[in-house]
Protein backbone atom coordinates (compact mmCIF):
# COMPACT_ATOMS: atom_id res chain seq x y z
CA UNK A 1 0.00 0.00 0.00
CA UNK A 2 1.25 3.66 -0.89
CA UNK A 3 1.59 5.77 2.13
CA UNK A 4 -1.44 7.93 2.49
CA UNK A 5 -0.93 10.81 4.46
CA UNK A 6 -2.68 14.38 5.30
CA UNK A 7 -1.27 17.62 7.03
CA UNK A 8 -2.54 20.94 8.13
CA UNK A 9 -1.28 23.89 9.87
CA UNK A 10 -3.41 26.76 11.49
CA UNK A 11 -2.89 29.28 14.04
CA UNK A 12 -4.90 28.51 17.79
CA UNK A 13 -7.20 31.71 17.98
CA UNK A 14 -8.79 33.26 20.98
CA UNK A 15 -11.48 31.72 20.60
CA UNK A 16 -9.80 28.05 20.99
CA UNK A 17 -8.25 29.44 24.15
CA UNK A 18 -10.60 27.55 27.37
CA UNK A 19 -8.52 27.71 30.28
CA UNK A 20 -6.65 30.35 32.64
CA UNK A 21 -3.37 31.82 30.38
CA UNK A 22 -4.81 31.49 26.92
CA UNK A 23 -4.90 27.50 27.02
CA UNK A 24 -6.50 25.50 24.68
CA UNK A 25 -8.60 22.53 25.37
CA UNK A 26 -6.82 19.11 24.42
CA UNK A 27 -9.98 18.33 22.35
CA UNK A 28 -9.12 20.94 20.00
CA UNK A 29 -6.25 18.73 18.86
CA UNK A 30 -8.43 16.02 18.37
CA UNK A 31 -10.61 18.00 16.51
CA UNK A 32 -7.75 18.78 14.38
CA UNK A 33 -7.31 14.65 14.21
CA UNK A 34 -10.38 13.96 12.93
CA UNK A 35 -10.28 16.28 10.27
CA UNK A 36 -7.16 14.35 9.66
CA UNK A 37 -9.20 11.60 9.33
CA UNK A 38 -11.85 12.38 7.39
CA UNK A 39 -9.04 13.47 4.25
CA UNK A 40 -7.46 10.33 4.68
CA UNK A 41 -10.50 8.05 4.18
CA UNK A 42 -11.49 10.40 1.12
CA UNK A 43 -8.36 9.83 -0.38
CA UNK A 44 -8.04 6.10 0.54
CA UNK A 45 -11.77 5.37 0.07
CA UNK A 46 -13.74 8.23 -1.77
CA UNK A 47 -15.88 8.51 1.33
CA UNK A 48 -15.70 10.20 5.08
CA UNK A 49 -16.44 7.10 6.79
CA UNK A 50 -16.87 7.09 10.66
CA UNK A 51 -14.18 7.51 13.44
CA UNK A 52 -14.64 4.79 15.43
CA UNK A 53 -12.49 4.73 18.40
CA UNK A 54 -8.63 6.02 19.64
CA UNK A 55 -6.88 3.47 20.90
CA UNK A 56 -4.54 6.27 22.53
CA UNK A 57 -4.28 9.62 22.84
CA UNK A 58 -1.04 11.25 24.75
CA UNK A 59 -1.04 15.46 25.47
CA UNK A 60 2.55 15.83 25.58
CA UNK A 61 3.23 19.79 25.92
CA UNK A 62 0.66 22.65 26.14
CA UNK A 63 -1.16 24.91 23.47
CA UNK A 64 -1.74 28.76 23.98
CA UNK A 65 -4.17 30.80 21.86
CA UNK A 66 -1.42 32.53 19.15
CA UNK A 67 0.20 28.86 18.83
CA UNK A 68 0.28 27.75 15.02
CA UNK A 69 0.47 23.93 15.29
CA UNK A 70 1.32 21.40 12.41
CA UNK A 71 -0.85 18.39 12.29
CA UNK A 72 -0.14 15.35 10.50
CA UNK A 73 -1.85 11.88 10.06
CA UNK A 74 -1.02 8.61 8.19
CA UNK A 75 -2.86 5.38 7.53
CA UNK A 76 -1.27 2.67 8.81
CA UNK A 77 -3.10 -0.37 8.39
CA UNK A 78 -6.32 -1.24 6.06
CA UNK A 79 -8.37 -3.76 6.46
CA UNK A 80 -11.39 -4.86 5.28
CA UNK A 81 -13.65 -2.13 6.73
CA UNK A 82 -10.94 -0.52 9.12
CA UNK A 83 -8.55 2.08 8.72
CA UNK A 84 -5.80 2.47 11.79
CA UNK A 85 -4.77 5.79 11.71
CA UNK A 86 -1.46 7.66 13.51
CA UNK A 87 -1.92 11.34 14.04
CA UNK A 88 0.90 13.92 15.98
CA UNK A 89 0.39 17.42 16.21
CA UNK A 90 3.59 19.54 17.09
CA UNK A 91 3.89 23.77 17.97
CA UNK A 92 6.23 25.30 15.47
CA UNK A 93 5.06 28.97 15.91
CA UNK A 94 4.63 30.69 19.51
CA UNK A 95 3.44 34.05 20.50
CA UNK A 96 6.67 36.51 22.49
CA UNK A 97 3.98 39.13 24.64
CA UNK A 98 6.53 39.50 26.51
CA UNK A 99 8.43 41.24 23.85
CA UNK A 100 5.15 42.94 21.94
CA UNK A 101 1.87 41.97 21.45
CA UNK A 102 2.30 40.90 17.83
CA UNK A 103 5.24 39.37 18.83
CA UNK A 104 6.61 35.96 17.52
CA UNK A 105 9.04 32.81 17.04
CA UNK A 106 9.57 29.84 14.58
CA UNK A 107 10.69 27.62 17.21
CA UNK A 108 13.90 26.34 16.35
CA UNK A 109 12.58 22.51 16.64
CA UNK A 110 9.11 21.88 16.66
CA UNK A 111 7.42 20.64 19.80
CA UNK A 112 5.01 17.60 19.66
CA UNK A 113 1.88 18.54 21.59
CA UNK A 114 -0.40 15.71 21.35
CA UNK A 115 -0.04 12.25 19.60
CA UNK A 116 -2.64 9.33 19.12
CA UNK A 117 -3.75 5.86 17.60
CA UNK A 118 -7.21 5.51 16.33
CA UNK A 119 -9.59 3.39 14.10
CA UNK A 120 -11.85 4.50 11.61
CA UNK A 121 -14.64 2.48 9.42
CA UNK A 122 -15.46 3.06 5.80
CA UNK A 123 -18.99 0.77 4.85
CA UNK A 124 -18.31 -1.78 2.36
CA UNK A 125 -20.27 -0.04 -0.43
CA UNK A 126 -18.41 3.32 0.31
CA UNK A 127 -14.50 1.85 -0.39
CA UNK A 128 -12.83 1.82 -2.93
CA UNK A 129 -10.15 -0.75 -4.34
CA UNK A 130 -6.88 0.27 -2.83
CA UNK A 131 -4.70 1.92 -5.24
């Protein structure tokens, strides 16, 4: 099977900012995985199919409204009517107030914010042969 993989990159607003200090909720990155998802299965399958479940989900470093994060997700495994999915989302753009308020950095190495495993379902009259 040829790779099939899906990124995106957008900037955490202040309106994805939930807690105390700007933070955004962990779900947004999820959110941000399932979108992930639902390209993948287009491009695998020529249909959105279902997320069915994460198998694991790990919030490795926090997100601040004025973050840009880098998503990226890969099918790993196909099978009959399941797609197992890897997703990682890492920070590679953070907000300096301390220096202005339209203050910023490229950070000099990305840091990996959230990672998971998950399965999603295509129907059997939705898939497509695998290319």
């Amino acid at each position: 099977m040829a790779p099939v993989k899906a990124a995106l990159r957008l900037r955490m607003s202040q309106a994805d900012a939930h807690y105390g200090g700007n933070l955004v909720d962990g779900a947004r990155m999820l959110a941000l995985f399932g979108d992930l998802a639902t390209e993948l299965l287009i491009r695998h399958d020529g249909d959105e199919g279902l997320f069915r479940a994460y198998d694991s989900v790990e919030f490795l470093a926090p997100v601040h409204a004025g973050d840009y994060v880098e998503a990226e997700g890969e099918i790993v495994k196909v099978g009959s009517t399941s797609r197992a999915m890897r997703f990682e989302a890492r920070k590679v753009i953070s907000p300096r107030p301390e220096l202005s308020d339209s203050a910023a950095e490229v950070l000099a190495e990305p840091v990996v914010v959230c990672r998971a495993t998950g399965t999603c379902v295509v129907p059997k009259d939705k898939q497509r042969l695998a290319r």
